[in-house]
C-alpha atoms as a PDB file:
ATOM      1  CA  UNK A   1     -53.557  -3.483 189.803  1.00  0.00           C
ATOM      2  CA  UNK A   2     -50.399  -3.686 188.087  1.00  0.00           C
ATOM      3  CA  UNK A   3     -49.780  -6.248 185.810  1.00  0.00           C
ATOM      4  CA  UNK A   4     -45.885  -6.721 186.704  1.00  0.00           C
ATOM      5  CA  UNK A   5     -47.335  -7.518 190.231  1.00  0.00           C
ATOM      6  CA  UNK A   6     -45.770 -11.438 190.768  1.00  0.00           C
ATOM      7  CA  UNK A   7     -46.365 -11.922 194.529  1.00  0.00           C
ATOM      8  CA  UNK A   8     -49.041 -11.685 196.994  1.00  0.00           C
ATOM      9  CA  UNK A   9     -46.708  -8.758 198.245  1.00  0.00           C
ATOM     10  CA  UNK A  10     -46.713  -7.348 195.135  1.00  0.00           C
ATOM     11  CA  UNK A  11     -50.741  -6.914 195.170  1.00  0.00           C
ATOM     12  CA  UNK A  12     -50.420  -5.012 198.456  1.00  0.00           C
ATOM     13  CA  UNK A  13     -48.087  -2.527 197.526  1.00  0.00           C
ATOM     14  CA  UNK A  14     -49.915  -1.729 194.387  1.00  0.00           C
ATOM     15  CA  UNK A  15     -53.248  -1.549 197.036  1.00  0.00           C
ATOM     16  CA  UNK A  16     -51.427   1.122 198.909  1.00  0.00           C
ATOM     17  CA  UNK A  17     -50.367   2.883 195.892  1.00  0.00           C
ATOM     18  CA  UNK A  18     -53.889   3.270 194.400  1.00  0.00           C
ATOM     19  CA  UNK A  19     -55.534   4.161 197.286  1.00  0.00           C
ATOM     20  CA  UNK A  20     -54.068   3.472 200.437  1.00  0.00           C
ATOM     21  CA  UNK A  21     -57.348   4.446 202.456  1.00  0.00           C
ATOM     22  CA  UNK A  22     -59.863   2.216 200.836  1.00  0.00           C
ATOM     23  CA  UNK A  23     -61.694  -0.511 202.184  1.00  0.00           C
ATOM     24  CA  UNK A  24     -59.831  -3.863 202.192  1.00  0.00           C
ATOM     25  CA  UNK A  25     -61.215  -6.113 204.869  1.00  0.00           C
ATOM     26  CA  UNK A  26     -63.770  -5.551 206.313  1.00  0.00           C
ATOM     27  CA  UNK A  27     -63.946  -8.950 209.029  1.00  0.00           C
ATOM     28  CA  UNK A  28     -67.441 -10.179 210.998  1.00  0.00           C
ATOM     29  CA  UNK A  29     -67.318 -12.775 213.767  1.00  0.00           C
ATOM     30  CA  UNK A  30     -71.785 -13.779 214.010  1.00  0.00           C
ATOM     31  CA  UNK A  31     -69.997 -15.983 216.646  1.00  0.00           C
ATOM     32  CA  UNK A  32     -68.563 -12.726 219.069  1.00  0.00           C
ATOM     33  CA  UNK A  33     -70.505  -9.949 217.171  1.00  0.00           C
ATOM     34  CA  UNK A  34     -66.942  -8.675 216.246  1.00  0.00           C
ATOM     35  CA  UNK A  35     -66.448  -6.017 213.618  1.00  0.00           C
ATOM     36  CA  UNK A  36     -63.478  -4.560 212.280  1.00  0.00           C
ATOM     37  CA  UNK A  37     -62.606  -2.632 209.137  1.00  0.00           C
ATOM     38  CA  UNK A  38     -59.205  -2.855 207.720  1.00  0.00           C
ATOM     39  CA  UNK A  39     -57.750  -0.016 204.751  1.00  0.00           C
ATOM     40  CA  UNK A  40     -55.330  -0.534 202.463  1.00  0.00           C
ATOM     41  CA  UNK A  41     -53.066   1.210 204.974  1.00  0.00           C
ATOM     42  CA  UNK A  42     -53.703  -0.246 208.683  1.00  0.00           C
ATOM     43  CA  UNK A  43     -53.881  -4.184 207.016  1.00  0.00           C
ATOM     44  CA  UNK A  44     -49.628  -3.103 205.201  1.00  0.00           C
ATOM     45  CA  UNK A  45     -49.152  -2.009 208.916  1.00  0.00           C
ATOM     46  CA  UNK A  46     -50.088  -5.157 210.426  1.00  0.00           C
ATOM     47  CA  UNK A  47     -48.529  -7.244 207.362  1.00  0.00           C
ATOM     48  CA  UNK A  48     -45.225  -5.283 207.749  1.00  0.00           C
ATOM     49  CA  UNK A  49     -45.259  -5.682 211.850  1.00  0.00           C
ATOM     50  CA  UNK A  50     -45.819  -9.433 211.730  1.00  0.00           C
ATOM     51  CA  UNK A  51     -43.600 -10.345 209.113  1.00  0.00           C
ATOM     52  CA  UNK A  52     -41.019  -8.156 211.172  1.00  0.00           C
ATOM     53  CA  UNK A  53     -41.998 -11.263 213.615  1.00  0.00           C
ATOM     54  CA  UNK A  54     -41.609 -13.844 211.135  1.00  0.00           C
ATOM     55  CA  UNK A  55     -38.275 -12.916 209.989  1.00  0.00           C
ATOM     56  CA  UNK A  56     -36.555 -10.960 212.922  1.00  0.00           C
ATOM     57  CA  UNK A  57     -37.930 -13.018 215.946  1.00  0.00           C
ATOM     58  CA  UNK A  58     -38.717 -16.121 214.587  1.00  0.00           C
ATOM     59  CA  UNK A  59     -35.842 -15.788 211.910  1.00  0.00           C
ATOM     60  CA  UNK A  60     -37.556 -17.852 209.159  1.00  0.00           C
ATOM     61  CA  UNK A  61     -37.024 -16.593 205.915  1.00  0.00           C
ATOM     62  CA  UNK A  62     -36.827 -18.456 202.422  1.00  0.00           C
ATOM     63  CA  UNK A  63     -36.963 -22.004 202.525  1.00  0.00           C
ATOM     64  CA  UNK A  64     -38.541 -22.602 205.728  1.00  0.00           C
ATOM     65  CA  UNK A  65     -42.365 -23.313 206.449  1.00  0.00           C
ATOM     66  CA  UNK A  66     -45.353 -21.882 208.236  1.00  0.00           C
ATOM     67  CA  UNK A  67     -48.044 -24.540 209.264  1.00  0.00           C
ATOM     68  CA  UNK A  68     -51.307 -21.541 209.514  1.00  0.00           C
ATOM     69  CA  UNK A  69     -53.947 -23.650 211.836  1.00  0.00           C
ATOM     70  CA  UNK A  70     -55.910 -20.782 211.525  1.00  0.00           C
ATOM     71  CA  UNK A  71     -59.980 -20.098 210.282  1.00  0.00           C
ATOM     72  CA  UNK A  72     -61.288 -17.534 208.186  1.00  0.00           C
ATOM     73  CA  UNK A  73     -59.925 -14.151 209.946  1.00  0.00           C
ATOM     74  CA  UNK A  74     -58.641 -11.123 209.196  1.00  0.00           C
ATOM     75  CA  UNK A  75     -55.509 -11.868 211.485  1.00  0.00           C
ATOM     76  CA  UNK A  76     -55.057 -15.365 209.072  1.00  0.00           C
ATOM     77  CA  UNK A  77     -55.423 -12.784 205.831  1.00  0.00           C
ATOM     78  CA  UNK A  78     -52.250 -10.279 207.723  1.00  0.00           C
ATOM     79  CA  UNK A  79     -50.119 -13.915 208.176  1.00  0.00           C
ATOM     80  CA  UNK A  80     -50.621 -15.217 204.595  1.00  0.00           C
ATOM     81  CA  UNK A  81     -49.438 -11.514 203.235  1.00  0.00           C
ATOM     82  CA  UNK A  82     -46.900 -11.343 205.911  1.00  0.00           C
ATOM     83  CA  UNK A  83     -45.257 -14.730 204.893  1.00  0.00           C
ATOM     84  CA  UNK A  84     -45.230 -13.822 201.296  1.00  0.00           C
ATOM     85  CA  UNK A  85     -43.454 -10.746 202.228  1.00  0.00           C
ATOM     86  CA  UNK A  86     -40.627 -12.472 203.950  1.00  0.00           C
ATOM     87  CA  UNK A  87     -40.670 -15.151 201.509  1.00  0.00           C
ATOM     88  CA  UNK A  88     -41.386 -18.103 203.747  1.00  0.00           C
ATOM     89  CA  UNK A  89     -43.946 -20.797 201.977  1.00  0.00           C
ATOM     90  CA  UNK A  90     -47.159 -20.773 204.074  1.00  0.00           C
ATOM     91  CA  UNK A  91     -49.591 -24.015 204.111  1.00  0.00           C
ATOM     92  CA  UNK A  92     -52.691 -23.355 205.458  1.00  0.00           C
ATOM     93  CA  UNK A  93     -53.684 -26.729 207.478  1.00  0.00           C
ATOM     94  CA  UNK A  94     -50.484 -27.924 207.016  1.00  0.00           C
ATOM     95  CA  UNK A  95     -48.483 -30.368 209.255  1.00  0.00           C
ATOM     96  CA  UNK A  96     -47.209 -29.179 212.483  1.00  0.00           C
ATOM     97  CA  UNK A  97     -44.513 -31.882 212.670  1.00  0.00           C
ATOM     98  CA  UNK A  98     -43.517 -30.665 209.392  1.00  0.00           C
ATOM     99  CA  UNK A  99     -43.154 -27.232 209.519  1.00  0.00           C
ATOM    100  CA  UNK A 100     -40.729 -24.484 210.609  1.00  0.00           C
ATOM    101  CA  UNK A 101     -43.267 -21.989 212.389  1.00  0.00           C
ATOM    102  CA  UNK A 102     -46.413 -23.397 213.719  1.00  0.00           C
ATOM    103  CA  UNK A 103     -49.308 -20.224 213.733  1.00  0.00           C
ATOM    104  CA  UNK A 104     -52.567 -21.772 215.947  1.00  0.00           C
ATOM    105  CA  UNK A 105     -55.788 -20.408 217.246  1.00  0.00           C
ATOM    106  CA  UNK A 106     -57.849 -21.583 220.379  1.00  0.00           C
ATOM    107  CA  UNK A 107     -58.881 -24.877 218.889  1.00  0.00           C
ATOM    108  CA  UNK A 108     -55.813 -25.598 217.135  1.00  0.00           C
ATOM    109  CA  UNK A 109     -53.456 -25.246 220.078  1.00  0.00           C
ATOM    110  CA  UNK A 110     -52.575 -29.111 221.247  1.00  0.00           C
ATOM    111  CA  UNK A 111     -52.453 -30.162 217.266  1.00  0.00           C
ATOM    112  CA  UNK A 112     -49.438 -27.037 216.662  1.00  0.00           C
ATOM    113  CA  UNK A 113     -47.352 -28.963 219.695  1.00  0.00           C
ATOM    114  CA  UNK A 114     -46.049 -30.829 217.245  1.00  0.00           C
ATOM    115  CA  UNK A 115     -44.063 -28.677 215.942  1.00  0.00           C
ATOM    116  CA  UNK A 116     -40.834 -28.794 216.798  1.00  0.00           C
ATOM    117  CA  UNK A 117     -39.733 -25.336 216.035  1.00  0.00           C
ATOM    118  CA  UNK A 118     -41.607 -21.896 216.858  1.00  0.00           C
ATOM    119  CA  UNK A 119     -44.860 -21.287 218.151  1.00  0.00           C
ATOM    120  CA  UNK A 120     -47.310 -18.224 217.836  1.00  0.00           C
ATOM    121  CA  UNK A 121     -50.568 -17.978 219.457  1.00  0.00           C
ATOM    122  CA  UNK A 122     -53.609 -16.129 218.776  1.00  0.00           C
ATOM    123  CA  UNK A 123     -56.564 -15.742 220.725  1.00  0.00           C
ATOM    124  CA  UNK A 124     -59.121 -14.557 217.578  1.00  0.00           C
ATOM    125  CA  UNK A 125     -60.298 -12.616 220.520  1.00  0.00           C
ATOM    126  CA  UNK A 126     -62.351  -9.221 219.505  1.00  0.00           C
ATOM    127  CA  UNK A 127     -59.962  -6.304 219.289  1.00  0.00           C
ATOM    128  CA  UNK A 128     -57.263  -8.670 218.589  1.00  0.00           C
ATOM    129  CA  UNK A 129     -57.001  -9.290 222.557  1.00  0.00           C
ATOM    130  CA  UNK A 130     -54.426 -11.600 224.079  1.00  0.00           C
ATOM    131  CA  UNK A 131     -54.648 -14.694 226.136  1.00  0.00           C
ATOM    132  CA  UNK A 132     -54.802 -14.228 229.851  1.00  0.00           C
ATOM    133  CA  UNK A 133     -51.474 -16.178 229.925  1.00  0.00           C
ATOM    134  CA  UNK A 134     -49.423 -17.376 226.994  1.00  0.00           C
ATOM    135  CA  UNK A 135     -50.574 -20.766 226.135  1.00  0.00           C
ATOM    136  CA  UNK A 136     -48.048 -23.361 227.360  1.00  0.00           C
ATOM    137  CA  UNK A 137     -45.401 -23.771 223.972  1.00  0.00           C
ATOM    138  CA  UNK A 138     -46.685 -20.654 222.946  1.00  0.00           C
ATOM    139  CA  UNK A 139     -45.775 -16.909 222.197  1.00  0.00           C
ATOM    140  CA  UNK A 140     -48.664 -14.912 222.382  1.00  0.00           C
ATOM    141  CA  UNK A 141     -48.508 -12.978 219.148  1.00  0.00           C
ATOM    142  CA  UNK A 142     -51.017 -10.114 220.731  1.00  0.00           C
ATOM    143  CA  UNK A 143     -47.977  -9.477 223.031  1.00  0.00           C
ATOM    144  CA  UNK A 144     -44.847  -9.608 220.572  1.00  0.00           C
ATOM    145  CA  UNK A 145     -46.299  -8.255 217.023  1.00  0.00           C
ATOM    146  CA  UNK A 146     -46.935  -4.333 218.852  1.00  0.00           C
ATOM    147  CA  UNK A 147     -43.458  -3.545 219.046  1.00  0.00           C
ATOM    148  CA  UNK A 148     -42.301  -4.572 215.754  1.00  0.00           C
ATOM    149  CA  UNK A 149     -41.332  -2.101 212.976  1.00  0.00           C
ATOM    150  CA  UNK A 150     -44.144  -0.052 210.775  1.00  0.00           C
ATOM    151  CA  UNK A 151     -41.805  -0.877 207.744  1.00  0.00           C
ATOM    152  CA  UNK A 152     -40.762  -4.085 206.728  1.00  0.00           C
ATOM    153  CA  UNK A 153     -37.775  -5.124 203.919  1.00  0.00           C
ATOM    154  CA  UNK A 154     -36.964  -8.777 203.074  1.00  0.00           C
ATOM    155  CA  UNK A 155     -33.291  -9.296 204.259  1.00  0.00           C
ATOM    156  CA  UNK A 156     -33.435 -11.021 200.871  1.00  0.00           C
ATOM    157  CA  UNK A 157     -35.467 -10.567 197.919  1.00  0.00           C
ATOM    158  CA  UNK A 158     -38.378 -12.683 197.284  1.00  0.00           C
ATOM    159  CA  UNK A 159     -38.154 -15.307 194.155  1.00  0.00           C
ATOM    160  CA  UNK A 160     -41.523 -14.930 192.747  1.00  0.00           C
ATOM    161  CA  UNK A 161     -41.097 -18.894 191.264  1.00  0.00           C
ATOM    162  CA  UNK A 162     -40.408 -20.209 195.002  1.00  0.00           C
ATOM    163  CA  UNK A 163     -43.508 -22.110 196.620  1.00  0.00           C
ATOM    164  CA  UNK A 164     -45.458 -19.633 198.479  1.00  0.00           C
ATOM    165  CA  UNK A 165     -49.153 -21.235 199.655  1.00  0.00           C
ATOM    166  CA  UNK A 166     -50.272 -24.651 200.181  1.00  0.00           C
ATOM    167  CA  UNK A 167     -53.945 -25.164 200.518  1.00  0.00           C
ATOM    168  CA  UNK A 168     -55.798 -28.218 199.865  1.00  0.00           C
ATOM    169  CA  UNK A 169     -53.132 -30.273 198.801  1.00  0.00           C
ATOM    170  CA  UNK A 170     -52.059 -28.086 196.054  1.00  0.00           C
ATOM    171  CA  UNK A 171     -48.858 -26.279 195.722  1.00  0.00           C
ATOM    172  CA  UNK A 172     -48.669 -22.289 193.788  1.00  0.00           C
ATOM    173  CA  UNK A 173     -46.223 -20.200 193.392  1.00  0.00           C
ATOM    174  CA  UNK A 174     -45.997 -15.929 193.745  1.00  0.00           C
ATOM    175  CA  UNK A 175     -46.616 -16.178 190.344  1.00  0.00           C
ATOM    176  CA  UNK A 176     -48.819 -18.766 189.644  1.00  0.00           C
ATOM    177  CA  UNK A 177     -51.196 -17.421 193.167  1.00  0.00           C
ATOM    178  CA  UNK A 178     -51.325 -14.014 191.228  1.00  0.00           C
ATOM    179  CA  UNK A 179     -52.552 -15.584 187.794  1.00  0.00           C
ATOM    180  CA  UNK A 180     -55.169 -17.561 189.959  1.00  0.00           C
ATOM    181  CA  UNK A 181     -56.103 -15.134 191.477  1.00  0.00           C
ATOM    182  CA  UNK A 182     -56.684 -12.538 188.580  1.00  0.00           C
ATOM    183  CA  UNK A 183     -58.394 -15.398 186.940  1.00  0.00           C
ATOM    184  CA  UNK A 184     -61.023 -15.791 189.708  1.00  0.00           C
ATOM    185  CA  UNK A 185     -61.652 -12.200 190.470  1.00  0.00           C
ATOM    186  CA  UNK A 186     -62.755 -12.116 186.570  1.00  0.00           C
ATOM    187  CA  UNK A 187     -64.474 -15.121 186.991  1.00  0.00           C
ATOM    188  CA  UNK A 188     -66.261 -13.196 190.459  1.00  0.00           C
ATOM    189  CA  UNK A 189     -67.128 -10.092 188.522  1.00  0.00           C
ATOM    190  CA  UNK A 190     -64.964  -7.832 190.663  1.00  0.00           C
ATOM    191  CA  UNK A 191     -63.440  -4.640 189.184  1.00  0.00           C
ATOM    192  CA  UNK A 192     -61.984  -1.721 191.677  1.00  0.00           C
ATOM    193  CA  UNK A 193     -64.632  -0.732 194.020  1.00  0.00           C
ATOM    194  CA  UNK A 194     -66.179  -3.752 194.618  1.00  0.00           C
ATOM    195  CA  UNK A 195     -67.389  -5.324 197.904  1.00  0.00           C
ATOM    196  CA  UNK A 196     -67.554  -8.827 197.616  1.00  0.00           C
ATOM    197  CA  UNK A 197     -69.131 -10.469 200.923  1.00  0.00           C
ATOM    198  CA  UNK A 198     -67.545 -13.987 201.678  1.00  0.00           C
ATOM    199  CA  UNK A 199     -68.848 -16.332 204.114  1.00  0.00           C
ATOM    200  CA  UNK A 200     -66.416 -19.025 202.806  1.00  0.00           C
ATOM    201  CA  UNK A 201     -64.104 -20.924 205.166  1.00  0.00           C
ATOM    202  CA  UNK A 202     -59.980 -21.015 203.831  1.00  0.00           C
ATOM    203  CA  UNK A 203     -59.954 -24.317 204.223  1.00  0.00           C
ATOM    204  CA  UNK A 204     -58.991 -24.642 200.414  1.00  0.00           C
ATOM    205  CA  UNK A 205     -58.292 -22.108 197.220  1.00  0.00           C
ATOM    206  CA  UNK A 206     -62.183 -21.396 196.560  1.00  0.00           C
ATOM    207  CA  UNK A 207     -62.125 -19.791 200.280  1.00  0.00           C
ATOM    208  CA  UNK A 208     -59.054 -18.484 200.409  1.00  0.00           C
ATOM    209  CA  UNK A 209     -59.094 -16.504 196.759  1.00  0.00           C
ATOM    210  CA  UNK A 210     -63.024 -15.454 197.421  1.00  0.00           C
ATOM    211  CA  UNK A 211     -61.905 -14.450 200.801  1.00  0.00           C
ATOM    212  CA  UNK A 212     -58.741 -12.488 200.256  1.00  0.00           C
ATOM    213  CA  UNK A 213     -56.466 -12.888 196.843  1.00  0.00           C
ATOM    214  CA  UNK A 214     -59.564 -12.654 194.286  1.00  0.00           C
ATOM    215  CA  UNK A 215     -60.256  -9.210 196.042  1.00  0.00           C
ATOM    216  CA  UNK A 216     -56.462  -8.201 196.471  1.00  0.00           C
ATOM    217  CA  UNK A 217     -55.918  -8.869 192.468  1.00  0.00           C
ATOM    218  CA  UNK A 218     -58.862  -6.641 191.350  1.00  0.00           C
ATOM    219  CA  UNK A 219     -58.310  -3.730 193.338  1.00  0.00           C
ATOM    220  CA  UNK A 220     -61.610  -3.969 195.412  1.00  0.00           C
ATOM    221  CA  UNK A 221     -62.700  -5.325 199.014  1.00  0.00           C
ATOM    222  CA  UNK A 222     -64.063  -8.199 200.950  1.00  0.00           C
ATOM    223  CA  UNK A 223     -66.691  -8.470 203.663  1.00  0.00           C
ATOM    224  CA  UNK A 224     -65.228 -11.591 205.598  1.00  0.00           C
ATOM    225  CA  UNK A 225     -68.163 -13.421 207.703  1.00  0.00           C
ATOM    226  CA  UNK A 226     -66.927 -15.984 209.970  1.00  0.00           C
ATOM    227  CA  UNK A 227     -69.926 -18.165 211.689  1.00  0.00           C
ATOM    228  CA  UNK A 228     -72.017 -16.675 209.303  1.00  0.00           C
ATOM    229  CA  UNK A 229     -74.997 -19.091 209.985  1.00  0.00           C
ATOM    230  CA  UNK A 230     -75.522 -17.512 213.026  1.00  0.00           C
ATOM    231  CA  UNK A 231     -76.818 -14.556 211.306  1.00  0.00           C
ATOM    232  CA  UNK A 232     -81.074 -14.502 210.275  1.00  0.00           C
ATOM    233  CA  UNK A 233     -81.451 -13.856 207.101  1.00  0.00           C
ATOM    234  CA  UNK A 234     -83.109 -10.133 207.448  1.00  0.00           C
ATOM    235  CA  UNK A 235     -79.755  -9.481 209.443  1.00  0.00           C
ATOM    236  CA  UNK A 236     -77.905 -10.797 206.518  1.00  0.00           C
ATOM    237  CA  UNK A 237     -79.889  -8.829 204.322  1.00  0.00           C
ATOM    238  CA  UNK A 238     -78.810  -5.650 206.755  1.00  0.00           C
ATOM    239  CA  UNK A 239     -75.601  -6.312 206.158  1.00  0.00           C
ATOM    240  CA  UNK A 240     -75.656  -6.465 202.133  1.00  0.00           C
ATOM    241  CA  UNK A 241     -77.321  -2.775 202.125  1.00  0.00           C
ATOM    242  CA  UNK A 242     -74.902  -1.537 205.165  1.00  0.00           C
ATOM    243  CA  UNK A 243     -71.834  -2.827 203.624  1.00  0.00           C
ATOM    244  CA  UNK A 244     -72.814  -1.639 199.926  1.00  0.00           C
ATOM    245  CA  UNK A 245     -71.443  -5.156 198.809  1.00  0.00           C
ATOM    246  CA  UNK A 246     -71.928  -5.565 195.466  1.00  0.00           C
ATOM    247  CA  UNK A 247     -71.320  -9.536 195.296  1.00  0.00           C
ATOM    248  CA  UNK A 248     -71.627 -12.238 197.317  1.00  0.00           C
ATOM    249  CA  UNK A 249     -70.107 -16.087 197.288  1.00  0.00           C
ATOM    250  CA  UNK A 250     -72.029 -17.902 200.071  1.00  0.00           C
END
């Protein structure tokens, strides 16, 4: 990737430069038996649609905060790129009462009611299907991200210094989640054109790096595997060879 790259945001664009039809997530739910394969080019799309959502809809922008009560998903990976797009600090298990924009899944729902501000949904559903009905406080973001714009600018531009994840307690910049995250993706081995297979949760950096920025930063891929425990091991071992993954962090 480039090495003037200073934001999450940053990585992507570089992604689509170099090869916009690679690989980039490739997500597994052991839970549903869900499997879907994001490029380079359809996860931008979804990045660019849902921050569209973040700061035309919800108009958050610098400044503000996004509690993300959200698992390991490819849908949580498209929010934490979106919100570093727009600018807006993301903490990942943060406070509801705290935050700007509350993001929650299925189990997460009655804990994001404390925020006082706005609310998105998601179902995690295969297929990225939405609710039934709208959750009560809730937007269903399967029903409003469709219609947003394929291109996304930031009505301001994004300080790379500014705080832009929180997870575990601990605070990064742009800049400082990009040196991380070059650091670890060294540390992992990866070089373009590799498939490293996660089964980590993002419930702090380890997770989140392994299971999105570590990949991002070196050019190559990620198998996400939510619920992987659910999967025997001669399945797992199916999936190694299928996927051609060339490193795994269990």
């Amino acid at each position: 990737m480039n090495a003037s790259d200073r934001t999450p945001a940053d990585l992507l664009r570089s992604a689509l430069a170099a090869d916009a039809a690679r690989p980039l997530v490739t997500f597994y739910d052991d839970a549903t038996g869900e499997r879907v394969e994001l490029s380079v080019a359809t996860f931008a799309n979804w990045v660019a649609k849902t921050a569209n959502l973040i700061q035309g809809e919800l108009s958050a922008g610098p400044g503000d905060r996004v509690a993300l009560l959200l698992p390991a998903h490819w849908q949580t990976a498209v929010w934490l790129l979106a919100c570093s797009s727009v600018g807006v600090t993301v903490e990942l298990g943060g406070d509801p009462a705290g935050a700007d924009v509350v993001v929650a899944g299925p189990e997460t729902l009655d804990a994001g009611l404390a925020c006082s501000g706005e609310r998105i949904a998601l179902s995690l559903a295969p297929l990225g299907r939405r609710f039934p009905a709208a959750p009560a406080g809730y937007a269903d973001y399967a029903v409003e991200v469709p219609s947003q714009g394929d291109r996304f600018a930031p009505f301001v531009p994004v300080d790379p210094d500014a705080p832009a994840l929180v997870v575990g307690g601990v605070e990064r910049s742009g800049v400082e989640l990009v040196a991380q995250a070059r650091v670890d993706a060294a540390s992992l081995g990866l070089v373009p054109g590799s498939r490293l297979l996660s089964g980590l949760g993002y419930g702090d950096w380890t997770g989140v790096s392994t299971g999105l920025y570590a990949p991002l930063a070196a050019g190559s891929s990620v198998v996400l595997c939510r619920n992987l425990d659910r999967l025997a091991p001669e399945a797992f071992e199916k999936r190694v060879e299928s996927e051609r993954v060339t490193d795994t962090a269990l």
